[in-house]
N, C-alpha and C. Protein backbone atom coordinates (compact mmCIF):
# COMPACT_ATOMS: atom_id res chain seq x y z
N UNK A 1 14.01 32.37 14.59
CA UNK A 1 14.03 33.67 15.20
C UNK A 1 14.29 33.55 16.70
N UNK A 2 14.01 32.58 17.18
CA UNK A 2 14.05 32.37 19.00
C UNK A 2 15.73 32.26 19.16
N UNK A 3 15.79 31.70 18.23
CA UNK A 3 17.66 31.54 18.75
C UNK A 3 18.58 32.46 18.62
N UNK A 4 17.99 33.25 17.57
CA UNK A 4 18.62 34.91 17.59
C UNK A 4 18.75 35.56 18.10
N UNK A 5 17.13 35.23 19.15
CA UNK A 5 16.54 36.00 20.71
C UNK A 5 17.37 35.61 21.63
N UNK A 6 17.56 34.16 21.80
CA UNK A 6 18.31 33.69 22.43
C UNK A 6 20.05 33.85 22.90
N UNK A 7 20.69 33.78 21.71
CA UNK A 7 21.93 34.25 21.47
C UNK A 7 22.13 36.15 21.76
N UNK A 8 21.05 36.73 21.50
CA UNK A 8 21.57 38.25 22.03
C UNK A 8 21.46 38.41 23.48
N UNK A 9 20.43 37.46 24.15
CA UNK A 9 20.46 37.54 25.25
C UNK A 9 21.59 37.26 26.24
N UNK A 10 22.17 36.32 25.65
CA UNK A 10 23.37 35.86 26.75
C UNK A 10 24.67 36.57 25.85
N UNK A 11 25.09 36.84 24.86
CA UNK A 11 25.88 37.87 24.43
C UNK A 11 25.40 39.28 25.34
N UNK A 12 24.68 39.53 25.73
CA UNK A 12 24.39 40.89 26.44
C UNK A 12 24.37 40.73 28.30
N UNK A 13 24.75 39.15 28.39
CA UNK A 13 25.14 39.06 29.74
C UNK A 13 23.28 38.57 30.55
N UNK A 14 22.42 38.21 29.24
CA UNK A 14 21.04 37.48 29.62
C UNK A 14 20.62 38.25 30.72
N UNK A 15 20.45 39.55 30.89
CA UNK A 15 20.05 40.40 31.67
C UNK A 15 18.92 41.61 31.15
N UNK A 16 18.03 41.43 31.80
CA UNK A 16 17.02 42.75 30.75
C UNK A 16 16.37 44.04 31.91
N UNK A 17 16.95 44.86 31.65
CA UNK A 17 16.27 45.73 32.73
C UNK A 17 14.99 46.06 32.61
N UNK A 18 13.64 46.26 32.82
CA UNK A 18 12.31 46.83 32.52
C UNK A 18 12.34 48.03 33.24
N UNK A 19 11.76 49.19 32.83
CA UNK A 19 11.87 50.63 33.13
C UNK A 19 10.46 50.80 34.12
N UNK A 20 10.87 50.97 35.52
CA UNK A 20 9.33 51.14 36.25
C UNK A 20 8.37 51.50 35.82
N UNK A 21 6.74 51.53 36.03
CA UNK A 21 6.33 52.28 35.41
C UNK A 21 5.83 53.70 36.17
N UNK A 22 5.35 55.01 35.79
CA UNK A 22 4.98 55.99 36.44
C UNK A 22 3.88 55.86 36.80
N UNK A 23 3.49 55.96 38.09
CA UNK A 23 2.09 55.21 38.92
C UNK A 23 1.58 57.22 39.57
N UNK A 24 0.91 57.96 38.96
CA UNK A 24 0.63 58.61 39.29
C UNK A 24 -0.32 58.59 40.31
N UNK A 25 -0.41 59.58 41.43
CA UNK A 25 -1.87 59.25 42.38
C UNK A 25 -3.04 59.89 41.56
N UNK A 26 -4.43 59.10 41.91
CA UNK A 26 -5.68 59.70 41.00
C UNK A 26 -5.93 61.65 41.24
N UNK A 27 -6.22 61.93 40.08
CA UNK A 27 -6.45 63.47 40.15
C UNK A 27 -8.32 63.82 40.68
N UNK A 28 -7.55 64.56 41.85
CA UNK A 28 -9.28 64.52 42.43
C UNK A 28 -9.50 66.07 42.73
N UNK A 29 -10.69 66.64 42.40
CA UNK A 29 -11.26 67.63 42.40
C UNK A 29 -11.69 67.61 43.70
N UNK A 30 -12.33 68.69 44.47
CA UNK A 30 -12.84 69.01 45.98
C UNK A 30 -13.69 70.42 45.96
N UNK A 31 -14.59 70.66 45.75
CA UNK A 31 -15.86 69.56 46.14
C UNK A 31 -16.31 69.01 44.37
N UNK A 32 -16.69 67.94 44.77
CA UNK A 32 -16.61 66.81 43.67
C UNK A 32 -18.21 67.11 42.64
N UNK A 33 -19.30 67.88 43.49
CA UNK A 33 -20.70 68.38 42.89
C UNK A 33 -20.91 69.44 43.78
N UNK A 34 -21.67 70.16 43.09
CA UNK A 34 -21.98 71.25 44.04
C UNK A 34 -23.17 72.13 43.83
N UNK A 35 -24.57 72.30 44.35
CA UNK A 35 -25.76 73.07 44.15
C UNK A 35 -25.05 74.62 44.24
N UNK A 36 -24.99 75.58 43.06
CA UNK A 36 -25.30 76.70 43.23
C UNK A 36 -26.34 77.99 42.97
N UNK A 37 -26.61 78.91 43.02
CA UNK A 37 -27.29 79.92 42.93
C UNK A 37 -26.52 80.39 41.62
N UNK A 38 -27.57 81.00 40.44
CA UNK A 38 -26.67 81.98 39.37
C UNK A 38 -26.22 83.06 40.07
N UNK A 39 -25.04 83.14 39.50
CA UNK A 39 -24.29 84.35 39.58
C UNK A 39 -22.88 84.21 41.29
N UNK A 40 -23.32 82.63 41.54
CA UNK A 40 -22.44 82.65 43.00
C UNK A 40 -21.23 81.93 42.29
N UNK A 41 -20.16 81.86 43.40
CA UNK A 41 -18.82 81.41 42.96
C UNK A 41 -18.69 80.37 44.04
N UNK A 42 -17.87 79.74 43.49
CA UNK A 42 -17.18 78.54 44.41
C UNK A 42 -15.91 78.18 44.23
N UNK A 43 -15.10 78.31 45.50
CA UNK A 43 -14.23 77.49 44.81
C UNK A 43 -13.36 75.93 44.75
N UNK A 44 -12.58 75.86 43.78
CA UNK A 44 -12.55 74.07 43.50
C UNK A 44 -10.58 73.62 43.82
N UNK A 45 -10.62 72.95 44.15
CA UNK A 45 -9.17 72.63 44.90
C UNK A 45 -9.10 70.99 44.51
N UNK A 46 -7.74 71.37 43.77
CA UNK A 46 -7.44 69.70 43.31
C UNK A 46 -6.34 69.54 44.07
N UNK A 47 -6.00 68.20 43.99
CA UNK A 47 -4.77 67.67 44.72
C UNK A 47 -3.37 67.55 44.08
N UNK A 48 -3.40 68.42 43.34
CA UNK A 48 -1.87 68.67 42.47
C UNK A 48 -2.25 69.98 41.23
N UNK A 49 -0.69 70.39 40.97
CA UNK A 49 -1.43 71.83 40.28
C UNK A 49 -2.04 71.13 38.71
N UNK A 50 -3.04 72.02 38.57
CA UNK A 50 -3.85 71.90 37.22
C UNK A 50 -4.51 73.53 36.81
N UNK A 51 -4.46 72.46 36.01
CA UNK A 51 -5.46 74.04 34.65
C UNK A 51 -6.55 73.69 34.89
N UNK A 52 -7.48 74.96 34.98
CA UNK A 52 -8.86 74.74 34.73
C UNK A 52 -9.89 75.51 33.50
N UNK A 53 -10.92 74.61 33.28
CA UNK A 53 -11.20 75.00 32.19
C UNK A 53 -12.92 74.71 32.51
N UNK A 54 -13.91 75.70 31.81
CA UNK A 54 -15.28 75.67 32.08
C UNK A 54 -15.85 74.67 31.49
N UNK A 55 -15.98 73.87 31.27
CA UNK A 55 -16.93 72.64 30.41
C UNK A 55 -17.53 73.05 29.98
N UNK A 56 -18.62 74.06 30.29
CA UNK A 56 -20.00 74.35 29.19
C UNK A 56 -19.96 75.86 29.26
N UNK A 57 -19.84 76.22 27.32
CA UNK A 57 -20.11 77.67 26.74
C UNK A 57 -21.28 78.62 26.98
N UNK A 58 -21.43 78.65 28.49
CA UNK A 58 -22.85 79.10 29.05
C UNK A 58 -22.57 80.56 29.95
N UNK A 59 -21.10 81.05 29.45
CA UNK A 59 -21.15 81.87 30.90
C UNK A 59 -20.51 82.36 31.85
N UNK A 60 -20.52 80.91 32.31
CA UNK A 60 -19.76 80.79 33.53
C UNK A 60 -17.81 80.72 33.34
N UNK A 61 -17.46 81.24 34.53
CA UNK A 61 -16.35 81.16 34.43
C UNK A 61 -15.23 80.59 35.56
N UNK A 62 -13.88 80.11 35.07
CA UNK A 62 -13.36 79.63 36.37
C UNK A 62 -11.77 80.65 36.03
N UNK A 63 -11.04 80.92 37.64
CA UNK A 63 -10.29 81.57 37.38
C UNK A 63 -9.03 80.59 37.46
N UNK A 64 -7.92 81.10 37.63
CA UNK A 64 -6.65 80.66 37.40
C UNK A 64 -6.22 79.86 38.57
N UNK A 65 -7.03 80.71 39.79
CA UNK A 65 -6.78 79.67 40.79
C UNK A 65 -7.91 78.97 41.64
N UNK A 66 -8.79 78.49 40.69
CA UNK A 66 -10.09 77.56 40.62
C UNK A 66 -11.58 78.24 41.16
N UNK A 67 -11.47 79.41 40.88
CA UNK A 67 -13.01 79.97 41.87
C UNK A 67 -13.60 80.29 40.51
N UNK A 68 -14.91 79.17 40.71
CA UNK A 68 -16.09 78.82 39.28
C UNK A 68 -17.14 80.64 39.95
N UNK A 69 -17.30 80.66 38.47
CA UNK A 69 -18.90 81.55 39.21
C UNK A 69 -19.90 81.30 38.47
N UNK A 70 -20.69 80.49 38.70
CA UNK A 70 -22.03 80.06 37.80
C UNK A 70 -22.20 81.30 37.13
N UNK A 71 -23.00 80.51 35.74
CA UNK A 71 -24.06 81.34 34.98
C UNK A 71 -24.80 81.70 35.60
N UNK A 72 -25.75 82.54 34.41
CA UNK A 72 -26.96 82.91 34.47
C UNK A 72 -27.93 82.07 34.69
N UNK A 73 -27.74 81.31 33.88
CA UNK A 73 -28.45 80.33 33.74
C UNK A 73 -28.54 79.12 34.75
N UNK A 74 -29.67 78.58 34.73
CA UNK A 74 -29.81 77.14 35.43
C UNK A 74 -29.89 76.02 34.80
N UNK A 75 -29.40 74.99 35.55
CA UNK A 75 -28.89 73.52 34.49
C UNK A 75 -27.90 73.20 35.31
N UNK A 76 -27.39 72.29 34.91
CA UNK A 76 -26.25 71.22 35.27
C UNK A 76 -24.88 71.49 33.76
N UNK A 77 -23.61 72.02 35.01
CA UNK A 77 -22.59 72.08 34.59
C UNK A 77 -21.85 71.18 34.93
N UNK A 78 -20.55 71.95 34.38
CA UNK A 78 -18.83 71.08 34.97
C UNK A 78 -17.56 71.82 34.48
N UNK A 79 -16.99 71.68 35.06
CA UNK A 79 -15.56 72.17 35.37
C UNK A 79 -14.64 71.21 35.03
N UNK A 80 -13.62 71.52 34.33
CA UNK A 80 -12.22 70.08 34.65
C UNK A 80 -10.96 70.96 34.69
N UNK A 81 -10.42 69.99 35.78
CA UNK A 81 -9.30 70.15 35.89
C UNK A 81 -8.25 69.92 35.04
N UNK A 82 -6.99 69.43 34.87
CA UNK A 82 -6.16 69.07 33.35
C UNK A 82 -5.08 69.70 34.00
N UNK A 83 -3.97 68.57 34.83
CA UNK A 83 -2.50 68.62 35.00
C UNK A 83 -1.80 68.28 33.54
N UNK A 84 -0.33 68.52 34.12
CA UNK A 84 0.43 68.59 33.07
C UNK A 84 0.68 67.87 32.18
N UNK A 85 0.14 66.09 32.75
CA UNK A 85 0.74 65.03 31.94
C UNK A 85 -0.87 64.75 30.92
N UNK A 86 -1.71 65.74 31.45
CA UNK A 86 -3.19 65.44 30.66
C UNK A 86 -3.86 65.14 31.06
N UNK A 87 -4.19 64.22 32.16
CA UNK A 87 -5.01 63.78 32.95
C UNK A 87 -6.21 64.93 33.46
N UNK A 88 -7.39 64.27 33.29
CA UNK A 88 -7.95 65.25 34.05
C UNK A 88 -9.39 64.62 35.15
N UNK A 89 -10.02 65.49 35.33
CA UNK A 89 -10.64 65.22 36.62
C UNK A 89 -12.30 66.03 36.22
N UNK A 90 -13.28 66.06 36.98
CA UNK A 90 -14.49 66.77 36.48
C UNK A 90 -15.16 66.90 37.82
N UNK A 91 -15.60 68.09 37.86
CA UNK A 91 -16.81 68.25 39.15
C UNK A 91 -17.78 69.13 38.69
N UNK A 92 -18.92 68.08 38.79
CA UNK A 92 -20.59 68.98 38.60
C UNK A 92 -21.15 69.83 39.27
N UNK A 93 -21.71 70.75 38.42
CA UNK A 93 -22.25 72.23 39.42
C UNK A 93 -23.45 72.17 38.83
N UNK A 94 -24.69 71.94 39.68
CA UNK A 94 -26.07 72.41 39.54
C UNK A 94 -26.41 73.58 39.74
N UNK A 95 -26.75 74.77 38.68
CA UNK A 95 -27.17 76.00 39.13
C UNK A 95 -28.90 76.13 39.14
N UNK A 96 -29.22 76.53 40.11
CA UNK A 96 -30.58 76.63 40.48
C UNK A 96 -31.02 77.67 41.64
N UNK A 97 -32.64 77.95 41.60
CA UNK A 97 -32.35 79.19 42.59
C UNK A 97 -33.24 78.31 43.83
């Protein structure tokens, strides 16, 4: 089998291109945790466009262009972000009074 390898290689001029790879920069959320009050908003700013989505079925909500507004409730949340290629990112929200 090596000489088969061998022979296509230099029939093809023994040249192999490798395709770069895509080195994305890390996806980072801002502010990364955050103490709030129920019922306050904040809002969350990533470093490239993303979707956002509420982590926990409690409530709370985030809008289209990242402003969370805690629950009712108190506890420890999260938020994620989620660009296009999937990647995503997370920032914790403590709601407490």
């Amino acid at each position: 089998m090596r000489s088969f390898i061998l022979v296509l290689l230099f029939a093809c001029g023994g040249e192999i291109e490798l395709a770069e790879p895509i080195v994305r920069p890390l996806l980072e959320v801002t502010p990364a945790s955050v103490r709030l009050q129920p019922g306050a908003e904040q809002l969350f700013i990533a470093n490239r466009p993303v979707s956002w989505v509420p982590g926990d079925d409690v409530g709370a909500k985030i809008s289209l262009d990242g402003v969370y507004t805690a629950p009712a409730a108190t506890g420890h949340f999260h938020v994620v972000a989620m660009d296009d290629a999937g990647v995503s990112a997370v920032a914790h929200i403590e709601v407490a009074w």
